[in-house]
C-alpha atoms as a PDB file:
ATOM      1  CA  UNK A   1       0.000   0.000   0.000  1.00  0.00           C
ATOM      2  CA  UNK A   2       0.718   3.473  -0.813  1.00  0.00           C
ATOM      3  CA  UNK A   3       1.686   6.516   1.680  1.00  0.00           C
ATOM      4  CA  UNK A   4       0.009   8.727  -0.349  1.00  0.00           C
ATOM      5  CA  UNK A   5      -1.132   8.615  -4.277  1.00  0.00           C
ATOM      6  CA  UNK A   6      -3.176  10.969  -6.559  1.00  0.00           C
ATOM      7  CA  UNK A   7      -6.127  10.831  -8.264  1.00  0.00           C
ATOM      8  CA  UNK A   8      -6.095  12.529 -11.795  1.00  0.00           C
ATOM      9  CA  UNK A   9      -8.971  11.308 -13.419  1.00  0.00           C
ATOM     10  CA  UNK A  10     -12.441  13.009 -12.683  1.00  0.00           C
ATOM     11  CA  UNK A  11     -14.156  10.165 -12.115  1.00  0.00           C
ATOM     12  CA  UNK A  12     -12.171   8.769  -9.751  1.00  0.00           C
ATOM     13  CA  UNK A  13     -11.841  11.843  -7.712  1.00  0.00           C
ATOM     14  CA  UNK A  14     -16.613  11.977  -8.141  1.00  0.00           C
ATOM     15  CA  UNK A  15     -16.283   8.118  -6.882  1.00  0.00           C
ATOM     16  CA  UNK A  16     -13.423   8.953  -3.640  1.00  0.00           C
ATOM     17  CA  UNK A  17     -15.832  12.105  -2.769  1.00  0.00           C
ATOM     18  CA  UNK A  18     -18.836  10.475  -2.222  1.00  0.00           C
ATOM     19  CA  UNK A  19     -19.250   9.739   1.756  1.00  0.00           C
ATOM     20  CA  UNK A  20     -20.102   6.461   1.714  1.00  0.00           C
ATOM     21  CA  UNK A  21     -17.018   5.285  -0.281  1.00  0.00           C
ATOM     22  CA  UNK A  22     -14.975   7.776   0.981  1.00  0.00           C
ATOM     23  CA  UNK A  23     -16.106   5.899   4.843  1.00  0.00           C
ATOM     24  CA  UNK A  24     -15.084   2.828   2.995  1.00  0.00           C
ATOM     25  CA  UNK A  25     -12.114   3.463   1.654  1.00  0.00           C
ATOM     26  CA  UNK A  26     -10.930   4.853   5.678  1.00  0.00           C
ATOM     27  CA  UNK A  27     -11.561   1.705   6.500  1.00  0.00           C
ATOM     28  CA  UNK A  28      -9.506  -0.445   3.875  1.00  0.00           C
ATOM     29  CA  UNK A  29      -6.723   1.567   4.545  1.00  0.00           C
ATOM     30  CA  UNK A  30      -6.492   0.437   8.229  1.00  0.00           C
ATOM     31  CA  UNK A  31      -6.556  -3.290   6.519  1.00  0.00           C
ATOM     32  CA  UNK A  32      -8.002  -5.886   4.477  1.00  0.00           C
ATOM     33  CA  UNK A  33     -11.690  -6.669   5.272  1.00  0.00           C
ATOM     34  CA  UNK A  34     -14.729  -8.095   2.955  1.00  0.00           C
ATOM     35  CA  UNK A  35     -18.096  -6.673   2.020  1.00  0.00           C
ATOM     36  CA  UNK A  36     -19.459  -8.363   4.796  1.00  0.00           C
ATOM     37  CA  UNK A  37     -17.495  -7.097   7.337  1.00  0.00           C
ATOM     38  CA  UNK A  38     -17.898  -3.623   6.571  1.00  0.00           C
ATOM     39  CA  UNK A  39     -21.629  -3.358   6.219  1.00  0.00           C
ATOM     40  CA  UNK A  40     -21.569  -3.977   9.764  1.00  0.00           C
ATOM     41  CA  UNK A  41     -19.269  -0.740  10.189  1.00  0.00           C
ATOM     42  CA  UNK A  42     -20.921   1.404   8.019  1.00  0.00           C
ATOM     43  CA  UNK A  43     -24.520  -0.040   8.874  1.00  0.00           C
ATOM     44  CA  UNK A  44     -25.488  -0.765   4.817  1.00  0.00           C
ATOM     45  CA  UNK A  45     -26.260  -4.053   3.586  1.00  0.00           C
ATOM     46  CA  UNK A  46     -23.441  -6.083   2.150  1.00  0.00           C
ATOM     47  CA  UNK A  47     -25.164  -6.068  -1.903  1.00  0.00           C
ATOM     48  CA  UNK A  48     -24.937  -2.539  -1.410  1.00  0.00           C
ATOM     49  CA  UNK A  49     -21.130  -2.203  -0.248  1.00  0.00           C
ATOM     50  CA  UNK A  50     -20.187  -4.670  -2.458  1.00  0.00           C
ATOM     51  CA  UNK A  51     -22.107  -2.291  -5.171  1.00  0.00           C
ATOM     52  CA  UNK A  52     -19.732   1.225  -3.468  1.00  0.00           C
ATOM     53  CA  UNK A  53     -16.626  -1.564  -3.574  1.00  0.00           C
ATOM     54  CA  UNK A  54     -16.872  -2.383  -7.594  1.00  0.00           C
ATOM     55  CA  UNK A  55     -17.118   1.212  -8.426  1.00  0.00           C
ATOM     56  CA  UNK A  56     -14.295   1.533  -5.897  1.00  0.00           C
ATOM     57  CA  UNK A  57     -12.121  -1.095  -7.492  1.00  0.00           C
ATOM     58  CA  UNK A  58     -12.842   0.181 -11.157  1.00  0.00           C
ATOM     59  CA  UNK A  59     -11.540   3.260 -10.375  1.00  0.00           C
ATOM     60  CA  UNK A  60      -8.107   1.747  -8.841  1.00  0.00           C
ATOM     61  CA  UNK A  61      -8.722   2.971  -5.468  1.00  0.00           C
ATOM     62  CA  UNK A  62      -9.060  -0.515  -3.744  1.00  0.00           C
ATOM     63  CA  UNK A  63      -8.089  -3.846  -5.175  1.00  0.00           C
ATOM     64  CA  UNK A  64      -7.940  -7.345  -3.807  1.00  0.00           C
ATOM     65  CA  UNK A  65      -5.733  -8.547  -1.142  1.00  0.00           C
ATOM     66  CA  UNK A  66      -7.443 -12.326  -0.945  1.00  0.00           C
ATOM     67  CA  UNK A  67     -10.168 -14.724  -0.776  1.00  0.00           C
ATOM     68  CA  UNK A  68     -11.420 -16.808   1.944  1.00  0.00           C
ATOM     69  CA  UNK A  69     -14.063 -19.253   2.035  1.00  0.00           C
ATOM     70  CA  UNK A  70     -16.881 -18.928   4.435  1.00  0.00           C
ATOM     71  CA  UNK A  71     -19.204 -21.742   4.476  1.00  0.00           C
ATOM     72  CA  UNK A  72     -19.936 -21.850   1.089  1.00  0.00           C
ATOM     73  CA  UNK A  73     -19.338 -18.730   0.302  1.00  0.00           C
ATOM     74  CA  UNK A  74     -15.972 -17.598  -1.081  1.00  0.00           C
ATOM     75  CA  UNK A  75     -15.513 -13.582   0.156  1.00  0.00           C
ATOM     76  CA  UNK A  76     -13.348 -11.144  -1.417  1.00  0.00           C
ATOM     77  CA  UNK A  77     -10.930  -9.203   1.170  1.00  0.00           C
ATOM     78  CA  UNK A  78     -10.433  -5.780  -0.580  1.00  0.00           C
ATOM     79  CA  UNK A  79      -8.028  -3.269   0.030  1.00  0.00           C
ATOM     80  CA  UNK A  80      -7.251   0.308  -0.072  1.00  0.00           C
ATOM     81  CA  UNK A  81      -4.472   0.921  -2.982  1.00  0.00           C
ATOM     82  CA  UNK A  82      -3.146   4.201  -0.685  1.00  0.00           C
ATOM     83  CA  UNK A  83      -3.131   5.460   3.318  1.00  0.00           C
ATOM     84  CA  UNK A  84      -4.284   8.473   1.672  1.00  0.00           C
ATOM     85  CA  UNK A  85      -5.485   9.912  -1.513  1.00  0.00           C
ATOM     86  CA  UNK A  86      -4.879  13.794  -3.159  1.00  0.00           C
ATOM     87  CA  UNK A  87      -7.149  14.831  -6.107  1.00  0.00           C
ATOM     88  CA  UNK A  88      -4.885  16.743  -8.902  1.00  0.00           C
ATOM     89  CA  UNK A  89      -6.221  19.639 -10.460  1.00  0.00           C
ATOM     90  CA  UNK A  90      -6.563  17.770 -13.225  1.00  0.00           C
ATOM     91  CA  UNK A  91      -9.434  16.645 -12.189  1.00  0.00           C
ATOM     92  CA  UNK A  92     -10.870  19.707 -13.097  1.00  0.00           C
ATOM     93  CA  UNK A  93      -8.661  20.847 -16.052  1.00  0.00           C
ATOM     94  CA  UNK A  94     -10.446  23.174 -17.472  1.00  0.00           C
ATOM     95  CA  UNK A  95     -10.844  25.329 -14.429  1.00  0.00           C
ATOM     96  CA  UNK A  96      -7.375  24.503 -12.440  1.00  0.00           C
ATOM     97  CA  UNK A  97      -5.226  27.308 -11.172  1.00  0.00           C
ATOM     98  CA  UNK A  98      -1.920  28.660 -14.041  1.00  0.00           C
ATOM     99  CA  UNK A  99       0.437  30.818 -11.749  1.00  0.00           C
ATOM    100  CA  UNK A 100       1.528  31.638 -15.154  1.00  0.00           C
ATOM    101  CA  UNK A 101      -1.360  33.666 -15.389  1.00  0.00           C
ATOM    102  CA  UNK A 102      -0.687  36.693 -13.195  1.00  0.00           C
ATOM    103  CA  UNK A 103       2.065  36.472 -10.810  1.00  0.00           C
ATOM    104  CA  UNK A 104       2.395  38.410  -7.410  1.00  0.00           C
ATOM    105  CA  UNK A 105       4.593  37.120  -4.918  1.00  0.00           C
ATOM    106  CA  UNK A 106       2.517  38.461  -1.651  1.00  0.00           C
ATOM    107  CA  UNK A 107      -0.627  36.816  -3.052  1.00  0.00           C
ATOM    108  CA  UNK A 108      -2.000  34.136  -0.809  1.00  0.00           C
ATOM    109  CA  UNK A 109      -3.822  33.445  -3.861  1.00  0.00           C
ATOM    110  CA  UNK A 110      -0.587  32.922  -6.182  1.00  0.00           C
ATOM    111  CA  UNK A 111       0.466  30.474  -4.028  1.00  0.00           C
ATOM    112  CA  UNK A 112      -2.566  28.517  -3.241  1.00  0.00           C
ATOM    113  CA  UNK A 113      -2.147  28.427  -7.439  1.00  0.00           C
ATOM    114  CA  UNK A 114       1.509  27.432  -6.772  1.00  0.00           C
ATOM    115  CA  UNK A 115       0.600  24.575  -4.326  1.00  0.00           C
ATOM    116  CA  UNK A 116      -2.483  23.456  -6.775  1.00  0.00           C
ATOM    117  CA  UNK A 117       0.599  23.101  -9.664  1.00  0.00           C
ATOM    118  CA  UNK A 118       3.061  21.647  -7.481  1.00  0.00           C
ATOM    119  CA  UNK A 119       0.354  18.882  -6.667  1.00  0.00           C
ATOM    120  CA  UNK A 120      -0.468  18.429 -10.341  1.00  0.00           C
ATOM    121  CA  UNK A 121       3.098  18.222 -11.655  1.00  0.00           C
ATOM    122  CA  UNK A 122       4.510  15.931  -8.766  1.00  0.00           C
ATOM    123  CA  UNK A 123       1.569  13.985  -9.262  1.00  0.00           C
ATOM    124  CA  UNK A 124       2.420  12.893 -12.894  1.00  0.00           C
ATOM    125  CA  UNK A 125       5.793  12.614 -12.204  1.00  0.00           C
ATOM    126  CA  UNK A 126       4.794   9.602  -9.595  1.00  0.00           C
ATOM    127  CA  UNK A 127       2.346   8.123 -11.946  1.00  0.00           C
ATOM    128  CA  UNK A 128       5.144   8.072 -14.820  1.00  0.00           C
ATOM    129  CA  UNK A 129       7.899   6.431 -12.570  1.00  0.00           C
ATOM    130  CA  UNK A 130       5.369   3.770 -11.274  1.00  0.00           C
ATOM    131  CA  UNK A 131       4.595   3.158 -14.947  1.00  0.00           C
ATOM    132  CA  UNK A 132       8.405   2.859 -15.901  1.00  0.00           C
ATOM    133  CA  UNK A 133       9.593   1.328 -12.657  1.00  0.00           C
ATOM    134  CA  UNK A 134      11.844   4.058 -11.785  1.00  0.00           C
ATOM    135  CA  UNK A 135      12.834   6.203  -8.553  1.00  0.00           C
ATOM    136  CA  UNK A 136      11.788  10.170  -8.795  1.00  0.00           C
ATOM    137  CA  UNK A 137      14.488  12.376  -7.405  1.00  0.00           C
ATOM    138  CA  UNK A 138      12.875  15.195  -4.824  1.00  0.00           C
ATOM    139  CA  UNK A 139      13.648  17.140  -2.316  1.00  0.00           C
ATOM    140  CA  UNK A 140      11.189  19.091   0.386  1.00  0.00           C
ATOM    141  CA  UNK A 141      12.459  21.127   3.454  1.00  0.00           C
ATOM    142  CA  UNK A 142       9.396  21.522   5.991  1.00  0.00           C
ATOM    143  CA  UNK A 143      10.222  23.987   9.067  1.00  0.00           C
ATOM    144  CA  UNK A 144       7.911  26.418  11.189  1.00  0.00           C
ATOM    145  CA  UNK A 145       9.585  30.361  12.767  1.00  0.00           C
ATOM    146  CA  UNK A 146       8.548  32.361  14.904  1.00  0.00           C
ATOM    147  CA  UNK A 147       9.120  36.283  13.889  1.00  0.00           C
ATOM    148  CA  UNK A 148       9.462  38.534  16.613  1.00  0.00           C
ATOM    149  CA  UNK A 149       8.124  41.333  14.343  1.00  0.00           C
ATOM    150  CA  UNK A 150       6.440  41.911  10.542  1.00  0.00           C
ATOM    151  CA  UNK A 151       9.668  43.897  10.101  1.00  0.00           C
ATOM    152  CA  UNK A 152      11.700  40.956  10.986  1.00  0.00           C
ATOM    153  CA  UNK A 153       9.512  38.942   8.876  1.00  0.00           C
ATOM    154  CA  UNK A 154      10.211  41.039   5.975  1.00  0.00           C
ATOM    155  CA  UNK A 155      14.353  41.031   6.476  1.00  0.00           C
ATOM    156  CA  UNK A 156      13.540  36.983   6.661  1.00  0.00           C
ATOM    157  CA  UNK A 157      12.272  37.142   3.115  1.00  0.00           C
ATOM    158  CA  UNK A 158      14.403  39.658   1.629  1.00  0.00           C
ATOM    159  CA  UNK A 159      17.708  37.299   2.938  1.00  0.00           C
ATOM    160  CA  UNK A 160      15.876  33.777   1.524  1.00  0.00           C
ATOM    161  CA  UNK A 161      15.282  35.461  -1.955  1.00  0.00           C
ATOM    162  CA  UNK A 162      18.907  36.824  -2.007  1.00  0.00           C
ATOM    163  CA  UNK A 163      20.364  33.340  -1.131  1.00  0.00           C
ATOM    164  CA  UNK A 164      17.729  31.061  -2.997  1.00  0.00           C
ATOM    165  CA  UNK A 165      18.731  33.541  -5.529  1.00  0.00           C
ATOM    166  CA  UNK A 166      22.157  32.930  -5.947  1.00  0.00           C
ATOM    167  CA  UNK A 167      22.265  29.692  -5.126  1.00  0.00           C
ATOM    168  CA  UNK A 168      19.716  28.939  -8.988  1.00  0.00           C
ATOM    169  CA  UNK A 169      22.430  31.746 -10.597  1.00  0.00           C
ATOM    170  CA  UNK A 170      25.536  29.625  -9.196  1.00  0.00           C
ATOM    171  CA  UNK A 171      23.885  26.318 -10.550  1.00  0.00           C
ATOM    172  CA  UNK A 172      22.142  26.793 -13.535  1.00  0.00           C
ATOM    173  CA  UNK A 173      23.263  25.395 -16.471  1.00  0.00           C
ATOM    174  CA  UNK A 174      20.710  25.856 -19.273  1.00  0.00           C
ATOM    175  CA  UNK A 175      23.439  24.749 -21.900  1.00  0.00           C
ATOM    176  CA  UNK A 176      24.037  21.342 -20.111  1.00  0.00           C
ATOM    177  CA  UNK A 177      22.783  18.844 -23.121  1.00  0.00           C
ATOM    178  CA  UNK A 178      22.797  16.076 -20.778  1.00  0.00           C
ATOM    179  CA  UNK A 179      20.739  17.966 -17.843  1.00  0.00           C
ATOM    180  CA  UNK A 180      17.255  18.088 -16.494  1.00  0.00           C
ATOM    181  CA  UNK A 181      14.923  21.129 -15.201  1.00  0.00           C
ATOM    182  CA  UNK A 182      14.332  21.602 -12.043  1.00  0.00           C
ATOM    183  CA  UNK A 183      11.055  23.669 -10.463  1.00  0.00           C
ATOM    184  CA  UNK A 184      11.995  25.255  -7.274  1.00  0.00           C
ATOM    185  CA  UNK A 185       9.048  26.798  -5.098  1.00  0.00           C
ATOM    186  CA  UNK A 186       9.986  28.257  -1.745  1.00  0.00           C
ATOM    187  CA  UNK A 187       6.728  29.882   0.777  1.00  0.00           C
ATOM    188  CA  UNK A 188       6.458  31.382   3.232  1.00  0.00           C
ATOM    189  CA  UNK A 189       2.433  31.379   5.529  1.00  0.00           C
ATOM    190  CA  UNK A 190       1.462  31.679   8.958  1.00  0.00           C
ATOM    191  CA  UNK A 191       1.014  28.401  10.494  1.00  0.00           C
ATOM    192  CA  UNK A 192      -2.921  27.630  10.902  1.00  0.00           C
ATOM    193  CA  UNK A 193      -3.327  27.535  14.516  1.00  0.00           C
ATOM    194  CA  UNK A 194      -5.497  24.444  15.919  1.00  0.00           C
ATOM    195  CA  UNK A 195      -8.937  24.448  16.728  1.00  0.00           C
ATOM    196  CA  UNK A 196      -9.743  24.768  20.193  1.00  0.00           C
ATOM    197  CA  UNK A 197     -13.122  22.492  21.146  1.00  0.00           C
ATOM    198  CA  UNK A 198     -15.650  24.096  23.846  1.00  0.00           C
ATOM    199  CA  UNK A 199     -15.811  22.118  26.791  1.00  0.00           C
ATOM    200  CA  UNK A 200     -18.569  19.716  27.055  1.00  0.00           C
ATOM    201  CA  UNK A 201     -21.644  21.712  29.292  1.00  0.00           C
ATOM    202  CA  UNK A 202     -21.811  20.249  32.712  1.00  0.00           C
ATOM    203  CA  UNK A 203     -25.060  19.313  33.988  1.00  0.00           C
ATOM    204  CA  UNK A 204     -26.647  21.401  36.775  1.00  0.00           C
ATOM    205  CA  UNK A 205     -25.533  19.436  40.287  1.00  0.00           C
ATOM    206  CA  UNK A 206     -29.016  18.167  41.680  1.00  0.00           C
ATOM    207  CA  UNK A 207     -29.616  17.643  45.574  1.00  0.00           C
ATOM    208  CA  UNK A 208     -30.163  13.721  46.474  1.00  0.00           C
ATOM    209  CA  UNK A 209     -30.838  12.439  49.899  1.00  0.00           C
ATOM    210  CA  UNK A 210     -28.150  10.518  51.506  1.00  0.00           C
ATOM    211  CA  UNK A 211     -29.554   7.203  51.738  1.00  0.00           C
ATOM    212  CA  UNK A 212     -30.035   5.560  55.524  1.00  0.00           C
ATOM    213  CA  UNK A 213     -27.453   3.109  56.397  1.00  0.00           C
ATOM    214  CA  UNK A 214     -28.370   0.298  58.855  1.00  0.00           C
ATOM    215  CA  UNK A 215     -27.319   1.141  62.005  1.00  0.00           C
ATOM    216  CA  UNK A 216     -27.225   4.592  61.921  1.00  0.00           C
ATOM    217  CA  UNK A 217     -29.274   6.868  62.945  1.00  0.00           C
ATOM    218  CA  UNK A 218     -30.864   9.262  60.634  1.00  0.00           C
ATOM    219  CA  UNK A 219     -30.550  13.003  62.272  1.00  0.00           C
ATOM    220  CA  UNK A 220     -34.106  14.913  62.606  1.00  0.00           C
ATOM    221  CA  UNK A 221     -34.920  17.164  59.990  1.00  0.00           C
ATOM    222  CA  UNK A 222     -36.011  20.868  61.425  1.00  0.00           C
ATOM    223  CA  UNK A 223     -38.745  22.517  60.171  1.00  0.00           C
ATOM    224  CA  UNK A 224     -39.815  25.879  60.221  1.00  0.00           C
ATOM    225  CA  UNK A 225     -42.159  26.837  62.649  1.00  0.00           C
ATOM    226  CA  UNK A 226     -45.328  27.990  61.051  1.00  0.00           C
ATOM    227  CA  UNK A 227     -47.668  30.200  63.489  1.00  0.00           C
ATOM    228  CA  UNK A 228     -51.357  29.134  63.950  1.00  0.00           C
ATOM    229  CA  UNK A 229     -53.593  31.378  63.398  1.00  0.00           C
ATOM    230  CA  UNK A 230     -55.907  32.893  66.449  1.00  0.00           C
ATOM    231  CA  UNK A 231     -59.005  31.607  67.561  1.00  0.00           C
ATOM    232  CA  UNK A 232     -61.740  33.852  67.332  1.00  0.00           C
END
Protein backbone atom coordinates (compact mmCIF):
# COMPACT_ATOMS: atom_id res chain seq x y z
CA UNK A 1 0.00 0.00 0.00
CA UNK A 2 0.72 3.47 -0.81
CA UNK A 3 1.69 6.52 1.68
CA UNK A 4 0.01 8.73 -0.35
CA UNK A 5 -1.13 8.61 -4.28
CA UNK A 6 -3.18 10.97 -6.56
CA UNK A 7 -6.13 10.83 -8.26
CA UNK A 8 -6.09 12.53 -11.80
CA UNK A 9 -8.97 11.31 -13.42
CA UNK A 10 -12.44 13.01 -12.68
CA UNK A 11 -14.16 10.16 -12.11
CA UNK A 12 -12.17 8.77 -9.75
CA UNK A 13 -11.84 11.84 -7.71
CA UNK A 14 -16.61 11.98 -8.14
CA UNK A 15 -16.28 8.12 -6.88
CA UNK A 16 -13.42 8.95 -3.64
CA UNK A 17 -15.83 12.11 -2.77
CA UNK A 18 -18.84 10.48 -2.22
CA UNK A 19 -19.25 9.74 1.76
CA UNK A 20 -20.10 6.46 1.71
CA UNK A 21 -17.02 5.28 -0.28
CA UNK A 22 -14.97 7.78 0.98
CA UNK A 23 -16.11 5.90 4.84
CA UNK A 24 -15.08 2.83 2.99
CA UNK A 25 -12.11 3.46 1.65
CA UNK A 26 -10.93 4.85 5.68
CA UNK A 27 -11.56 1.70 6.50
CA UNK A 28 -9.51 -0.45 3.87
CA UNK A 29 -6.72 1.57 4.55
CA UNK A 30 -6.49 0.44 8.23
CA UNK A 31 -6.56 -3.29 6.52
CA UNK A 32 -8.00 -5.89 4.48
CA UNK A 33 -11.69 -6.67 5.27
CA UNK A 34 -14.73 -8.09 2.96
CA UNK A 35 -18.10 -6.67 2.02
CA UNK A 36 -19.46 -8.36 4.80
CA UNK A 37 -17.50 -7.10 7.34
CA UNK A 38 -17.90 -3.62 6.57
CA UNK A 39 -21.63 -3.36 6.22
CA UNK A 40 -21.57 -3.98 9.76
CA UNK A 41 -19.27 -0.74 10.19
CA UNK A 42 -20.92 1.40 8.02
CA UNK A 43 -24.52 -0.04 8.87
CA UNK A 44 -25.49 -0.76 4.82
CA UNK A 45 -26.26 -4.05 3.59
CA UNK A 46 -23.44 -6.08 2.15
CA UNK A 47 -25.16 -6.07 -1.90
CA UNK A 48 -24.94 -2.54 -1.41
CA UNK A 49 -21.13 -2.20 -0.25
CA UNK A 50 -20.19 -4.67 -2.46
CA UNK A 51 -22.11 -2.29 -5.17
CA UNK A 52 -19.73 1.22 -3.47
CA UNK A 53 -16.63 -1.56 -3.57
CA UNK A 54 -16.87 -2.38 -7.59
CA UNK A 55 -17.12 1.21 -8.43
CA UNK A 56 -14.30 1.53 -5.90
CA UNK A 57 -12.12 -1.10 -7.49
CA UNK A 58 -12.84 0.18 -11.16
CA UNK A 59 -11.54 3.26 -10.38
CA UNK A 60 -8.11 1.75 -8.84
CA UNK A 61 -8.72 2.97 -5.47
CA UNK A 62 -9.06 -0.52 -3.74
CA UNK A 63 -8.09 -3.85 -5.18
CA UNK A 64 -7.94 -7.34 -3.81
CA UNK A 65 -5.73 -8.55 -1.14
CA UNK A 66 -7.44 -12.33 -0.94
CA UNK A 67 -10.17 -14.72 -0.78
CA UNK A 68 -11.42 -16.81 1.94
CA UNK A 69 -14.06 -19.25 2.04
CA UNK A 70 -16.88 -18.93 4.43
CA UNK A 71 -19.20 -21.74 4.48
CA UNK A 72 -19.94 -21.85 1.09
CA UNK A 73 -19.34 -18.73 0.30
CA UNK A 74 -15.97 -17.60 -1.08
CA UNK A 75 -15.51 -13.58 0.16
CA UNK A 76 -13.35 -11.14 -1.42
CA UNK A 77 -10.93 -9.20 1.17
CA UNK A 78 -10.43 -5.78 -0.58
CA UNK A 79 -8.03 -3.27 0.03
CA UNK A 80 -7.25 0.31 -0.07
CA UNK A 81 -4.47 0.92 -2.98
CA UNK A 82 -3.15 4.20 -0.68
CA UNK A 83 -3.13 5.46 3.32
CA UNK A 84 -4.28 8.47 1.67
CA UNK A 85 -5.49 9.91 -1.51
CA UNK A 86 -4.88 13.79 -3.16
CA UNK A 87 -7.15 14.83 -6.11
CA UNK A 88 -4.89 16.74 -8.90
CA UNK A 89 -6.22 19.64 -10.46
CA UNK A 90 -6.56 17.77 -13.22
CA UNK A 91 -9.43 16.64 -12.19
CA UNK A 92 -10.87 19.71 -13.10
CA UNK A 93 -8.66 20.85 -16.05
CA UNK A 94 -10.45 23.17 -17.47
CA UNK A 95 -10.84 25.33 -14.43
CA UNK A 96 -7.37 24.50 -12.44
CA UNK A 97 -5.23 27.31 -11.17
CA UNK A 98 -1.92 28.66 -14.04
CA UNK A 99 0.44 30.82 -11.75
CA UNK A 100 1.53 31.64 -15.15
CA UNK A 101 -1.36 33.67 -15.39
CA UNK A 102 -0.69 36.69 -13.20
CA UNK A 103 2.06 36.47 -10.81
CA UNK A 104 2.39 38.41 -7.41
CA UNK A 105 4.59 37.12 -4.92
CA UNK A 106 2.52 38.46 -1.65
CA UNK A 107 -0.63 36.82 -3.05
CA UNK A 108 -2.00 34.14 -0.81
CA UNK A 109 -3.82 33.45 -3.86
CA UNK A 110 -0.59 32.92 -6.18
CA UNK A 111 0.47 30.47 -4.03
CA UNK A 112 -2.57 28.52 -3.24
CA UNK A 113 -2.15 28.43 -7.44
CA UNK A 114 1.51 27.43 -6.77
CA UNK A 115 0.60 24.57 -4.33
CA UNK A 116 -2.48 23.46 -6.77
CA UNK A 117 0.60 23.10 -9.66
CA UNK A 118 3.06 21.65 -7.48
CA UNK A 119 0.35 18.88 -6.67
CA UNK A 120 -0.47 18.43 -10.34
CA UNK A 121 3.10 18.22 -11.66
CA UNK A 122 4.51 15.93 -8.77
CA UNK A 123 1.57 13.99 -9.26
CA UNK A 124 2.42 12.89 -12.89
CA UNK A 125 5.79 12.61 -12.20
CA UNK A 126 4.79 9.60 -9.59
CA UNK A 127 2.35 8.12 -11.95
CA UNK A 128 5.14 8.07 -14.82
CA UNK A 129 7.90 6.43 -12.57
CA UNK A 130 5.37 3.77 -11.27
CA UNK A 131 4.59 3.16 -14.95
CA UNK A 132 8.41 2.86 -15.90
CA UNK A 133 9.59 1.33 -12.66
CA UNK A 134 11.84 4.06 -11.79
CA UNK A 135 12.83 6.20 -8.55
CA UNK A 136 11.79 10.17 -8.80
CA UNK A 137 14.49 12.38 -7.41
CA UNK A 138 12.88 15.20 -4.82
CA UNK A 139 13.65 17.14 -2.32
CA UNK A 140 11.19 19.09 0.39
CA UNK A 141 12.46 21.13 3.45
CA UNK A 142 9.40 21.52 5.99
CA UNK A 143 10.22 23.99 9.07
CA UNK A 144 7.91 26.42 11.19
CA UNK A 145 9.58 30.36 12.77
CA UNK A 146 8.55 32.36 14.90
CA UNK A 147 9.12 36.28 13.89
CA UNK A 148 9.46 38.53 16.61
CA UNK A 149 8.12 41.33 14.34
CA UNK A 150 6.44 41.91 10.54
CA UNK A 151 9.67 43.90 10.10
CA UNK A 152 11.70 40.96 10.99
CA UNK A 153 9.51 38.94 8.88
CA UNK A 154 10.21 41.04 5.97
CA UNK A 155 14.35 41.03 6.48
CA UNK A 156 13.54 36.98 6.66
CA UNK A 157 12.27 37.14 3.11
CA UNK A 158 14.40 39.66 1.63
CA UNK A 159 17.71 37.30 2.94
CA UNK A 160 15.88 33.78 1.52
CA UNK A 161 15.28 35.46 -1.96
CA UNK A 162 18.91 36.82 -2.01
CA UNK A 163 20.36 33.34 -1.13
CA UNK A 164 17.73 31.06 -3.00
CA UNK A 165 18.73 33.54 -5.53
CA UNK A 166 22.16 32.93 -5.95
CA UNK A 167 22.26 29.69 -5.13
CA UNK A 168 19.72 28.94 -8.99
CA UNK A 169 22.43 31.75 -10.60
CA UNK A 170 25.54 29.63 -9.20
CA UNK A 171 23.88 26.32 -10.55
CA UNK A 172 22.14 26.79 -13.54
CA UNK A 173 23.26 25.39 -16.47
CA UNK A 174 20.71 25.86 -19.27
CA UNK A 175 23.44 24.75 -21.90
CA UNK A 176 24.04 21.34 -20.11
CA UNK A 177 22.78 18.84 -23.12
CA UNK A 178 22.80 16.08 -20.78
CA UNK A 179 20.74 17.97 -17.84
CA UNK A 180 17.25 18.09 -16.49
CA UNK A 181 14.92 21.13 -15.20
CA UNK A 182 14.33 21.60 -12.04
CA UNK A 183 11.06 23.67 -10.46
CA UNK A 184 12.00 25.26 -7.27
CA UNK A 185 9.05 26.80 -5.10
CA UNK A 186 9.99 28.26 -1.74
CA UNK A 187 6.73 29.88 0.78
CA UNK A 188 6.46 31.38 3.23
CA UNK A 189 2.43 31.38 5.53
CA UNK A 190 1.46 31.68 8.96
CA UNK A 191 1.01 28.40 10.49
CA UNK A 192 -2.92 27.63 10.90
CA UNK A 193 -3.33 27.54 14.52
CA UNK A 194 -5.50 24.44 15.92
CA UNK A 195 -8.94 24.45 16.73
CA UNK A 196 -9.74 24.77 20.19
CA UNK A 197 -13.12 22.49 21.15
CA UNK A 198 -15.65 24.10 23.85
CA UNK A 199 -15.81 22.12 26.79
CA UNK A 200 -18.57 19.72 27.05
CA UNK A 201 -21.64 21.71 29.29
CA UNK A 202 -21.81 20.25 32.71
CA UNK A 203 -25.06 19.31 33.99
CA UNK A 204 -26.65 21.40 36.78
CA UNK A 205 -25.53 19.44 40.29
CA UNK A 206 -29.02 18.17 41.68
CA UNK A 207 -29.62 17.64 45.57
CA UNK A 208 -30.16 13.72 46.47
CA UNK A 209 -30.84 12.44 49.90
CA UNK A 210 -28.15 10.52 51.51
CA UNK A 211 -29.55 7.20 51.74
CA UNK A 212 -30.03 5.56 55.52
CA UNK A 213 -27.45 3.11 56.40
CA UNK A 214 -28.37 0.30 58.85
CA UNK A 215 -27.32 1.14 62.00
CA UNK A 216 -27.22 4.59 61.92
CA UNK A 217 -29.27 6.87 62.95
CA UNK A 218 -30.86 9.26 60.63
CA UNK A 219 -30.55 13.00 62.27
CA UNK A 220 -34.11 14.91 62.61
CA UNK A 221 -34.92 17.16 59.99
CA UNK A 222 -36.01 20.87 61.42
CA UNK A 223 -38.75 22.52 60.17
CA UNK A 224 -39.81 25.88 60.22
CA UNK A 225 -42.16 26.84 62.65
CA UNK A 226 -45.33 27.99 61.05
CA UNK A 227 -47.67 30.20 63.49
CA UNK A 228 -51.36 29.13 63.95
CA UNK A 229 -53.59 31.38 63.40
CA UNK A 230 -55.91 32.89 66.45
CA UNK A 231 -59.00 31.61 67.56
CA UNK A 232 -61.74 33.85 67.33
Amino acid sequence: MLDVTVIEDPEAAAVSLDPIRARLLAELAAGPASAAMLAGKVGLPRQKVNYHLKALERHGLVELAGERRKGNVTERLMRATAASYVISPLALAPVQPDPDRFRDQLSARWLLALGARLVRDVGSLLTGAAKARKGLATYALDGEVRFASAADRAAFVQELTAGVSALIHKYDAPDAESGRDHRIVVAVHPTVKPQVQDPPEREPATQTRPEHQPGTRTPPQIRPETPEPDSE
